[in-house]
PDB file of N, CA and C in Angstrom:
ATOM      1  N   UNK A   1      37.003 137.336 131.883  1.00  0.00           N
ATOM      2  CA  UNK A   1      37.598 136.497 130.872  1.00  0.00           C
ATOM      3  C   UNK A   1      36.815 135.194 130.793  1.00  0.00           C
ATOM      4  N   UNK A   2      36.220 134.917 129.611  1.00  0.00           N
ATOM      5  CA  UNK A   2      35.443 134.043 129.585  1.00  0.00           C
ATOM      6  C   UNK A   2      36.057 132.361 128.640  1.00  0.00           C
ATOM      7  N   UNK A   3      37.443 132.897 127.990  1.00  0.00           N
ATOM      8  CA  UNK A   3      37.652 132.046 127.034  1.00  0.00           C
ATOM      9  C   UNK A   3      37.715 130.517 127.767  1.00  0.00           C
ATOM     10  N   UNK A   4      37.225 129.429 127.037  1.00  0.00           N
ATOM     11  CA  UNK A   4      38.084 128.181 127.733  1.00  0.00           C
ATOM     12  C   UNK A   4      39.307 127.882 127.812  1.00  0.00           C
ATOM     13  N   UNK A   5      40.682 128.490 126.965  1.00  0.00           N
ATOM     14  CA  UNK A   5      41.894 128.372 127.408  1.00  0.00           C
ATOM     15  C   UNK A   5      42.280 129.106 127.237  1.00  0.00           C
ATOM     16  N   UNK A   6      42.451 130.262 128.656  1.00  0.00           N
ATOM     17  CA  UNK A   6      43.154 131.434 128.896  1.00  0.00           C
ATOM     18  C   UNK A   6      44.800 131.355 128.559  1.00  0.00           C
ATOM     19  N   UNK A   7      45.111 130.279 128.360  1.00  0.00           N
ATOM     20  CA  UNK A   7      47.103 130.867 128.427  1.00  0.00           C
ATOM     21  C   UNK A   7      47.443 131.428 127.130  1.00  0.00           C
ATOM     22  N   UNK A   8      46.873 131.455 125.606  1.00  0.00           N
ATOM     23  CA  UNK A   8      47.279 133.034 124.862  1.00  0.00           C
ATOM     24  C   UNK A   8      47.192 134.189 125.387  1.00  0.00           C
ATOM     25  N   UNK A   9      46.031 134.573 126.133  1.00  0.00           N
ATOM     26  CA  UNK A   9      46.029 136.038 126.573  1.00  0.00           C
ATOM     27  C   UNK A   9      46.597 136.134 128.157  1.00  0.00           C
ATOM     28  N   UNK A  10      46.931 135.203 128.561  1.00  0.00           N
ATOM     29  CA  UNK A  10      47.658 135.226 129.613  1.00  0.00           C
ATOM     30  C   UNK A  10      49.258 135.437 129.072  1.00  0.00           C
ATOM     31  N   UNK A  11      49.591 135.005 127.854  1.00  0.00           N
ATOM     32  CA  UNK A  11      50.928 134.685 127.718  1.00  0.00           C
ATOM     33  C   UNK A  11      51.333 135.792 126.950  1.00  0.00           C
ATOM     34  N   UNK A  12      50.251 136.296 126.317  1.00  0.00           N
ATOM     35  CA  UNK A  12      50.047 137.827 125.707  1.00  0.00           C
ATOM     36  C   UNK A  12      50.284 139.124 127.130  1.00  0.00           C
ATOM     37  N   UNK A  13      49.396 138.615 127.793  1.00  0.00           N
ATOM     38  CA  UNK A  13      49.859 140.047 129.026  1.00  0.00           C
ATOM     39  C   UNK A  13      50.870 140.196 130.067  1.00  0.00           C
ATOM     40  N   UNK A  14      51.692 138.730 130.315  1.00  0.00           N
ATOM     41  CA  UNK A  14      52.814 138.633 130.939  1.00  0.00           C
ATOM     42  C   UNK A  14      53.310 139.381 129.929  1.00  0.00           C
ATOM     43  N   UNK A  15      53.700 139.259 128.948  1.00  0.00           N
ATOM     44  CA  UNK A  15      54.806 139.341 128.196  1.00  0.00           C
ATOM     45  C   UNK A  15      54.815 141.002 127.559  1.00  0.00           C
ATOM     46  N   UNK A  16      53.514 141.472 127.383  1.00  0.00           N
ATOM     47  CA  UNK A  16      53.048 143.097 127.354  1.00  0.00           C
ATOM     48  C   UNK A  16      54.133 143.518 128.781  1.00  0.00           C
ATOM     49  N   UNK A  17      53.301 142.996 129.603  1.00  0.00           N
ATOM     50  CA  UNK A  17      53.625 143.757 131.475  1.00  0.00           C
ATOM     51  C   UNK A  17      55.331 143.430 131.434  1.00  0.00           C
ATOM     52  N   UNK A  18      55.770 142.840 130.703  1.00  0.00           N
ATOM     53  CA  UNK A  18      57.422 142.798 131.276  1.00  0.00           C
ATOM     54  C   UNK A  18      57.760 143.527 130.079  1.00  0.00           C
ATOM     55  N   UNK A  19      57.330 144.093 128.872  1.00  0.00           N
ATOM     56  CA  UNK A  19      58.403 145.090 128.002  1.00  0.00           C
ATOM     57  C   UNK A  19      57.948 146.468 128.407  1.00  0.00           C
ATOM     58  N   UNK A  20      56.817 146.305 128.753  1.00  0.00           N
ATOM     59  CA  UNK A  20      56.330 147.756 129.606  1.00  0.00           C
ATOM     60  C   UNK A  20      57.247 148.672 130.647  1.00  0.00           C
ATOM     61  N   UNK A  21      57.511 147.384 131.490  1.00  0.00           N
ATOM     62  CA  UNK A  21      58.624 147.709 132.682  1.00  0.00           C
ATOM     63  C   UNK A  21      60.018 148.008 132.107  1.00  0.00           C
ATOM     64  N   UNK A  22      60.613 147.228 131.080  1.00  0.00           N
ATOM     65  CA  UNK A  22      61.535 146.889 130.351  1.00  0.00           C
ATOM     66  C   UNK A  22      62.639 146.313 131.544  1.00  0.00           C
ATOM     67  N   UNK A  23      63.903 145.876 131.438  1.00  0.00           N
ATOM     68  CA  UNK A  23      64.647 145.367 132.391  1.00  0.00           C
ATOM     69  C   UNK A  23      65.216 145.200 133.372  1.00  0.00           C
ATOM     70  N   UNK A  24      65.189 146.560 133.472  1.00  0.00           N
ATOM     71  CA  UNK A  24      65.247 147.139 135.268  1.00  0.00           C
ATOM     72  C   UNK A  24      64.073 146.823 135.831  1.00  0.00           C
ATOM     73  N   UNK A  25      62.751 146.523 135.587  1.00  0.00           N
ATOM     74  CA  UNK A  25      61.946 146.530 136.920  1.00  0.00           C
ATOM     75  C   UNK A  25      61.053 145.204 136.607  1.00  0.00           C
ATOM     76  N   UNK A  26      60.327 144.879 137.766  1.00  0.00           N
ATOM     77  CA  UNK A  26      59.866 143.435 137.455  1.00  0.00           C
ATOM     78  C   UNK A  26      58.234 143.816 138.125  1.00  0.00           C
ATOM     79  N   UNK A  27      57.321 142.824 138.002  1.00  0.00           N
ATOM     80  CA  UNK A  27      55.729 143.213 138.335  1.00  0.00           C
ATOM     81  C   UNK A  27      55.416 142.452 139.092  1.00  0.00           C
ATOM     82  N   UNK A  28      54.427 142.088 139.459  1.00  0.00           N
ATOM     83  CA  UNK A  28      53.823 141.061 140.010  1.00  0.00           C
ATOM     84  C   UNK A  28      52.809 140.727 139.561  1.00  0.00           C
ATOM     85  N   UNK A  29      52.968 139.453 139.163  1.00  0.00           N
ATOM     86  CA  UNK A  29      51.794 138.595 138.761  1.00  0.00           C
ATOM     87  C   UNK A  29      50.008 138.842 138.578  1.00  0.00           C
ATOM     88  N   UNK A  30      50.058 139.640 140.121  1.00  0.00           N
ATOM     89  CA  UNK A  30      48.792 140.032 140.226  1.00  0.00           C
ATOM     90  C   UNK A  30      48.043 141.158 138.912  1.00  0.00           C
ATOM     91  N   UNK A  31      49.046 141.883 138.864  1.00  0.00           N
ATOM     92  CA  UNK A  31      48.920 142.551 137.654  1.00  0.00           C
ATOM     93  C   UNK A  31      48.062 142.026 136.554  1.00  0.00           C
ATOM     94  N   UNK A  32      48.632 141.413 136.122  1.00  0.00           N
ATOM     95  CA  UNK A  32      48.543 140.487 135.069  1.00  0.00           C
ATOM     96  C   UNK A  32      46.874 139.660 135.432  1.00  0.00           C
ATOM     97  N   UNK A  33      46.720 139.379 136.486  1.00  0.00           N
ATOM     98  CA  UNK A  33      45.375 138.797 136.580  1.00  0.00           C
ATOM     99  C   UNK A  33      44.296 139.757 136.500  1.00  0.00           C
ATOM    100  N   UNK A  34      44.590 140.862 137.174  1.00  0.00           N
ATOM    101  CA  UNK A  34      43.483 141.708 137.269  1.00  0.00           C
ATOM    102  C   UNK A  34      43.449 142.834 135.483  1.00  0.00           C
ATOM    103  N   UNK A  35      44.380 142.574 135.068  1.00  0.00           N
ATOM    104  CA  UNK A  35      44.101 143.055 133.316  1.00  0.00           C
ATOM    105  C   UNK A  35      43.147 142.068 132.565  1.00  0.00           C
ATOM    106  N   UNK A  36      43.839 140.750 133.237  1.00  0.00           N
ATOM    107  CA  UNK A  36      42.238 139.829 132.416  1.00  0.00           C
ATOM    108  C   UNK A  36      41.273 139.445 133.062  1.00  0.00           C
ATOM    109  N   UNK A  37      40.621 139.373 134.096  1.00  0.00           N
ATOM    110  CA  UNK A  37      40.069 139.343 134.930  1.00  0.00           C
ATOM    111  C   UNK A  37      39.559 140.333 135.618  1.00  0.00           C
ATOM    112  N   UNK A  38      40.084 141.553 135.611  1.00  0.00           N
ATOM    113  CA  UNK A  38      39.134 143.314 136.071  1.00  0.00           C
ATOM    114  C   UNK A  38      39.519 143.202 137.729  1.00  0.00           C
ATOM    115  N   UNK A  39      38.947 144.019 138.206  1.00  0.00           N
ATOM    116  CA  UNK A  39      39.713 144.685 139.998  1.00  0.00           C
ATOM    117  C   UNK A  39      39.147 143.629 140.901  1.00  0.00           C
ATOM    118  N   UNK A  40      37.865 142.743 140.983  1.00  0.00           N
ATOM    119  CA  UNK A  40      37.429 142.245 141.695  1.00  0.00           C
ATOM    120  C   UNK A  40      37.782 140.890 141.787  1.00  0.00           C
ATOM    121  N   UNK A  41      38.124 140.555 142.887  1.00  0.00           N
ATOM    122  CA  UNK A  41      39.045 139.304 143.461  1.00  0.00           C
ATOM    123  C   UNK A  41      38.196 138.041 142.860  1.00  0.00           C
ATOM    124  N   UNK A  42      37.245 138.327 142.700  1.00  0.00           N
ATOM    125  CA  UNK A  42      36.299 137.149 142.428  1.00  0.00           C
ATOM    126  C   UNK A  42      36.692 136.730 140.673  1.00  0.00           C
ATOM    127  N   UNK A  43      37.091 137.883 140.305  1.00  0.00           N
ATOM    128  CA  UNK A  43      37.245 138.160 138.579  1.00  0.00           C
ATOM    129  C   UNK A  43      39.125 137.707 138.275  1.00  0.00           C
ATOM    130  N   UNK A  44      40.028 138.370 139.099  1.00  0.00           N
ATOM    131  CA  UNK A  44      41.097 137.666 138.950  1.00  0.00           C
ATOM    132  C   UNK A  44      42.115 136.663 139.700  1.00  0.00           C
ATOM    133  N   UNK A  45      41.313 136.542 140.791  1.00  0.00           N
ATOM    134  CA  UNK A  45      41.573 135.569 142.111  1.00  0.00           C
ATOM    135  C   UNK A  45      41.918 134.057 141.317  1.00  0.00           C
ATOM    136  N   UNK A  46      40.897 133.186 140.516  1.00  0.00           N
ATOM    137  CA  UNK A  46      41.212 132.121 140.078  1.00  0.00           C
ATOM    138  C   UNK A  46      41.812 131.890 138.856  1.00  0.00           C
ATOM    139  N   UNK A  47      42.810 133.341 138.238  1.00  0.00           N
ATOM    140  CA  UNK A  47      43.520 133.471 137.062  1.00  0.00           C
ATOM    141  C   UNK A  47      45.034 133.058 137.709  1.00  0.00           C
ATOM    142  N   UNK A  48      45.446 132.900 139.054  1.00  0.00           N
ATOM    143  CA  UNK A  48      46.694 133.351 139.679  1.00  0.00           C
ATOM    144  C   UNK A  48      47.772 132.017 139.491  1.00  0.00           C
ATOM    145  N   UNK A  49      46.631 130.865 139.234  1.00  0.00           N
ATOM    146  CA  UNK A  49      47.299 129.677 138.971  1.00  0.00           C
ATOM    147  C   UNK A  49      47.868 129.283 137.588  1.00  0.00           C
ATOM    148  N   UNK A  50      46.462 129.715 136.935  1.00  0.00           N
ATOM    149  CA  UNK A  50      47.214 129.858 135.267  1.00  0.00           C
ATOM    150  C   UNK A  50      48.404 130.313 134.788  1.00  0.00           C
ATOM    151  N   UNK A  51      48.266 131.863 135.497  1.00  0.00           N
ATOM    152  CA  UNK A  51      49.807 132.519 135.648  1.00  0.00           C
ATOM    153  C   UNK A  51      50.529 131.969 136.034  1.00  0.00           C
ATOM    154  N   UNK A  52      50.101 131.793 136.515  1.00  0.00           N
ATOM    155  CA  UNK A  52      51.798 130.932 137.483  1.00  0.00           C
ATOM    156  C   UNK A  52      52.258 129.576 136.404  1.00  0.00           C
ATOM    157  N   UNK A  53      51.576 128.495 136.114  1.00  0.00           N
ATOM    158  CA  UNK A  53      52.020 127.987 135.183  1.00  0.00           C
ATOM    159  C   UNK A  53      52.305 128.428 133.500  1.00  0.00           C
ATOM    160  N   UNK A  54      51.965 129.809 133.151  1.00  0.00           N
ATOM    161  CA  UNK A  54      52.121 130.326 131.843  1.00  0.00           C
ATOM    162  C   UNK A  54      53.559 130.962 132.144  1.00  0.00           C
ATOM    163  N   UNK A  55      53.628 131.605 133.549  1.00  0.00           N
ATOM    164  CA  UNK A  55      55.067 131.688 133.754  1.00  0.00           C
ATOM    165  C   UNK A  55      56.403 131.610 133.401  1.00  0.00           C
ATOM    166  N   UNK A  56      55.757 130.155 134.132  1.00  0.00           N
ATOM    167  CA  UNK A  56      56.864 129.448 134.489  1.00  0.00           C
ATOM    168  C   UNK A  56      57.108 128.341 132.866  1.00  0.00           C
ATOM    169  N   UNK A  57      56.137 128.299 132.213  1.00  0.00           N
ATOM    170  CA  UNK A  57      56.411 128.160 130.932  1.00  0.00           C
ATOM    171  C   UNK A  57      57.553 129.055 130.294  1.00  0.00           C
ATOM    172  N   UNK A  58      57.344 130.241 129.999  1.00  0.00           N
ATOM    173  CA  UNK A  58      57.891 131.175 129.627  1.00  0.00           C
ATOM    174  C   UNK A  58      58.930 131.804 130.534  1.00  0.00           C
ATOM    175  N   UNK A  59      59.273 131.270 130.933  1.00  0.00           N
ATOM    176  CA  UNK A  59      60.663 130.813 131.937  1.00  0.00           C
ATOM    177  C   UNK A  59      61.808 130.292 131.600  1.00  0.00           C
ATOM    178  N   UNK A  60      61.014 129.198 131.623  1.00  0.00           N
ATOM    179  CA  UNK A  60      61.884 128.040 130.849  1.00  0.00           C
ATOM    180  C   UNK A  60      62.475 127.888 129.436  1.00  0.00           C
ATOM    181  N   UNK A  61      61.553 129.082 128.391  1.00  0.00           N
ATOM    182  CA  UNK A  61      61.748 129.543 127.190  1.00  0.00           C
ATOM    183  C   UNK A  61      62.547 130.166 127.483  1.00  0.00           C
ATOM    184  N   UNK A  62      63.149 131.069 128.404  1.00  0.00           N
ATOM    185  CA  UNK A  62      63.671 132.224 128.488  1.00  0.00           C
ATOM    186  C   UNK A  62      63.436 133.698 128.161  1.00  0.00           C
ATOM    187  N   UNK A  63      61.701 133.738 128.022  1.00  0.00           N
ATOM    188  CA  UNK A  63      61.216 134.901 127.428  1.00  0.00           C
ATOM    189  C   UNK A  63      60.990 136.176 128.540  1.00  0.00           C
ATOM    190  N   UNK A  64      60.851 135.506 129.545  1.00  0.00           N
ATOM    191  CA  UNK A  64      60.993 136.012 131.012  1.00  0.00           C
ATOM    192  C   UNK A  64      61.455 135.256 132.534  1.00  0.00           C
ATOM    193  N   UNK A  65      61.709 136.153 133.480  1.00  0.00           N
ATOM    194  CA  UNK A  65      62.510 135.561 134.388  1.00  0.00           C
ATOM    195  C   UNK A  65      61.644 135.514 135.933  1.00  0.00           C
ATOM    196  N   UNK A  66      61.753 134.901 136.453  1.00  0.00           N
ATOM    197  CA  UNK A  66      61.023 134.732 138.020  1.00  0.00           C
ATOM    198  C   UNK A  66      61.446 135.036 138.999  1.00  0.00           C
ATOM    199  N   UNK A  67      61.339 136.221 139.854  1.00  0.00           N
ATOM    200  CA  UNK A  67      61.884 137.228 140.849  1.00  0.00           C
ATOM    201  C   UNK A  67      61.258 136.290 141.938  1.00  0.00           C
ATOM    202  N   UNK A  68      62.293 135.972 143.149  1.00  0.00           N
ATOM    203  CA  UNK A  68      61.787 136.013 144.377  1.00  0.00           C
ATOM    204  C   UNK A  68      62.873 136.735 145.507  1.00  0.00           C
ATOM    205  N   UNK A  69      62.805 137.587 146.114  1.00  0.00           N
ATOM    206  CA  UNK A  69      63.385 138.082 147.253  1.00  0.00           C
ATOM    207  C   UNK A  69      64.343 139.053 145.704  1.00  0.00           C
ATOM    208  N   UNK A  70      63.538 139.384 144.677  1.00  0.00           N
ATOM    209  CA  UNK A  70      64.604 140.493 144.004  1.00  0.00           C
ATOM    210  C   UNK A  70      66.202 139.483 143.274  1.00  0.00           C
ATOM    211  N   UNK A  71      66.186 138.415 143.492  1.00  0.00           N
ATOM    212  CA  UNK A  71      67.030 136.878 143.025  1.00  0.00           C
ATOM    213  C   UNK A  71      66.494 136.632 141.405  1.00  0.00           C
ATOM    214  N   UNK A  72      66.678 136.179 140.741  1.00  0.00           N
ATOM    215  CA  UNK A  72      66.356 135.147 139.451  1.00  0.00           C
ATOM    216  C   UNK A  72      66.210 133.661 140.322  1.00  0.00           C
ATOM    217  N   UNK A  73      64.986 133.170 140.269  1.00  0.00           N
ATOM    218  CA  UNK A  73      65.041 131.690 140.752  1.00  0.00           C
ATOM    219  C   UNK A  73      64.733 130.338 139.433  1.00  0.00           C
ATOM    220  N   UNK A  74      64.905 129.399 140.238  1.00  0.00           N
ATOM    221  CA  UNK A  74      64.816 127.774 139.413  1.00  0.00           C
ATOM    222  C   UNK A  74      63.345 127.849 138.974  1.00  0.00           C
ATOM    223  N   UNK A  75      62.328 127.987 137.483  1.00  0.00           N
ATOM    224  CA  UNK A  75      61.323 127.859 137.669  1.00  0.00           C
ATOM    225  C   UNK A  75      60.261 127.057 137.609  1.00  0.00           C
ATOM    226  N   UNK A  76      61.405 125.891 137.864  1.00  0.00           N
ATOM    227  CA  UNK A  76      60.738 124.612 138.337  1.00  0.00           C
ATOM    228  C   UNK A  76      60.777 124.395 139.975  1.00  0.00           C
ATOM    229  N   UNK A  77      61.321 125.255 140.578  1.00  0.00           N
ATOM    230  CA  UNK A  77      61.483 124.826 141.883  1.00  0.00           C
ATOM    231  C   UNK A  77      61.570 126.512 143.074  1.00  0.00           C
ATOM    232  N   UNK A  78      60.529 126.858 142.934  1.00  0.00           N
ATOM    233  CA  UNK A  78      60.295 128.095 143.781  1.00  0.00           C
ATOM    234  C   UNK A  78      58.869 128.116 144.627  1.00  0.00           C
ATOM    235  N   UNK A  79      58.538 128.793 145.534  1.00  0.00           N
ATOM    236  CA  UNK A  79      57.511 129.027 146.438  1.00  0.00           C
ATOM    237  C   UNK A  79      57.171 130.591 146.920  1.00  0.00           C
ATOM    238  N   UNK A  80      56.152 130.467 147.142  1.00  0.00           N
ATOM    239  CA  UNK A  80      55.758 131.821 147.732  1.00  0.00           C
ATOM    240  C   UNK A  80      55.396 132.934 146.790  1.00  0.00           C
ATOM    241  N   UNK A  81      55.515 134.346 147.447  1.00  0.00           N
ATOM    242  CA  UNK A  81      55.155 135.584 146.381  1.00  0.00           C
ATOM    243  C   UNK A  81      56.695 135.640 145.112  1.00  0.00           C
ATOM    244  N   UNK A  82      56.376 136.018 144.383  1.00  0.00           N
ATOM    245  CA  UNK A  82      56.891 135.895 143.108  1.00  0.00           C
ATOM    246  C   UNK A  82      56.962 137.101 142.402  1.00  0.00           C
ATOM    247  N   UNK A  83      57.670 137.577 141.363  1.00  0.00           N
ATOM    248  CA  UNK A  83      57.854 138.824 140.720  1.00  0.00           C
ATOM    249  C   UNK A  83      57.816 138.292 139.274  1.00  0.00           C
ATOM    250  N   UNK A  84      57.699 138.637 138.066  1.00  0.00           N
ATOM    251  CA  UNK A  84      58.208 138.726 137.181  1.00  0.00           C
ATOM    252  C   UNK A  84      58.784 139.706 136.081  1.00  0.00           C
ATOM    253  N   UNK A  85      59.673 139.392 135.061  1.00  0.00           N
ATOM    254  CA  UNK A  85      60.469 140.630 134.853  1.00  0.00           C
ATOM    255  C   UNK A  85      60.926 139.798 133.368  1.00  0.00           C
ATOM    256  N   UNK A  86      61.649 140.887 132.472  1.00  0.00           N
ATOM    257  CA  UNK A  86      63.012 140.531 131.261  1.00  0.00           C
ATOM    258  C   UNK A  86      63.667 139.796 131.703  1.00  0.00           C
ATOM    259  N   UNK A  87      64.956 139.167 130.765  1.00  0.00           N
ATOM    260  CA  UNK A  87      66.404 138.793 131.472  1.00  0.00           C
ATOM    261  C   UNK A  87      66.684 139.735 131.298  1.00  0.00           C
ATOM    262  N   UNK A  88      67.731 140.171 132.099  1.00  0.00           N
ATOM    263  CA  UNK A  88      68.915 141.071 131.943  1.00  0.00           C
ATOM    264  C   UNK A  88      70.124 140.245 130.977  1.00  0.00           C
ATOM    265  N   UNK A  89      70.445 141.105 130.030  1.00  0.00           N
ATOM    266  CA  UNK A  89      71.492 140.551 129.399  1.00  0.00           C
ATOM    267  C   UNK A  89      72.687 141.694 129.689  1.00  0.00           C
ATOM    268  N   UNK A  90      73.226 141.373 130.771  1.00  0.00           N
ATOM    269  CA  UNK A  90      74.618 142.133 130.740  1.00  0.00           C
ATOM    270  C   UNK A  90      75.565 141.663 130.405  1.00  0.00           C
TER     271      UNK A  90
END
């Protein structure tokens, strides 16, 4: 991925990777790096931060939700490995 501002096609493939799954299941992030970025760590290793703030953007929209320990968390205020997923609207 060569563009200078990756968060359309970042915000494009979160959002592919969570209707894919649809609401029962959630992904991980990594996913998402290595679709724009290809298998080699070197290629989606420094995409993981972007994600994480395109996220957590789209979080806060409510367009998707932030899994930790299988929970919905604050996505202004979380740490560690991370999931993402739909809301569930039950």
């Amino acid at each position: 991925m060569t563009d200078s501002n990756p968060a359309p096609a970042i915000r494009e493939t979160l959002l592919s990777l969570a209707g894919q799954r649809g609401t029962d299941k959630s992904f991980c992030p990594s996913e998402a790096a290595r679709a724009l970025g290809g298998p080699h760590p070197d290629g989606w290793g420094p995409l993981m931060q972007p994600i994480r703030k395109e996220a957590v953007l789209l979080a806060m929209e409510g367009k998707i939700v932030i899994f930790r320990k299988g929970r919905p968390v604050d996505p202004m205020d979380f740490k560690g490995v991370y999931r993402l997923g739909l809301p569930r609207h039950d």
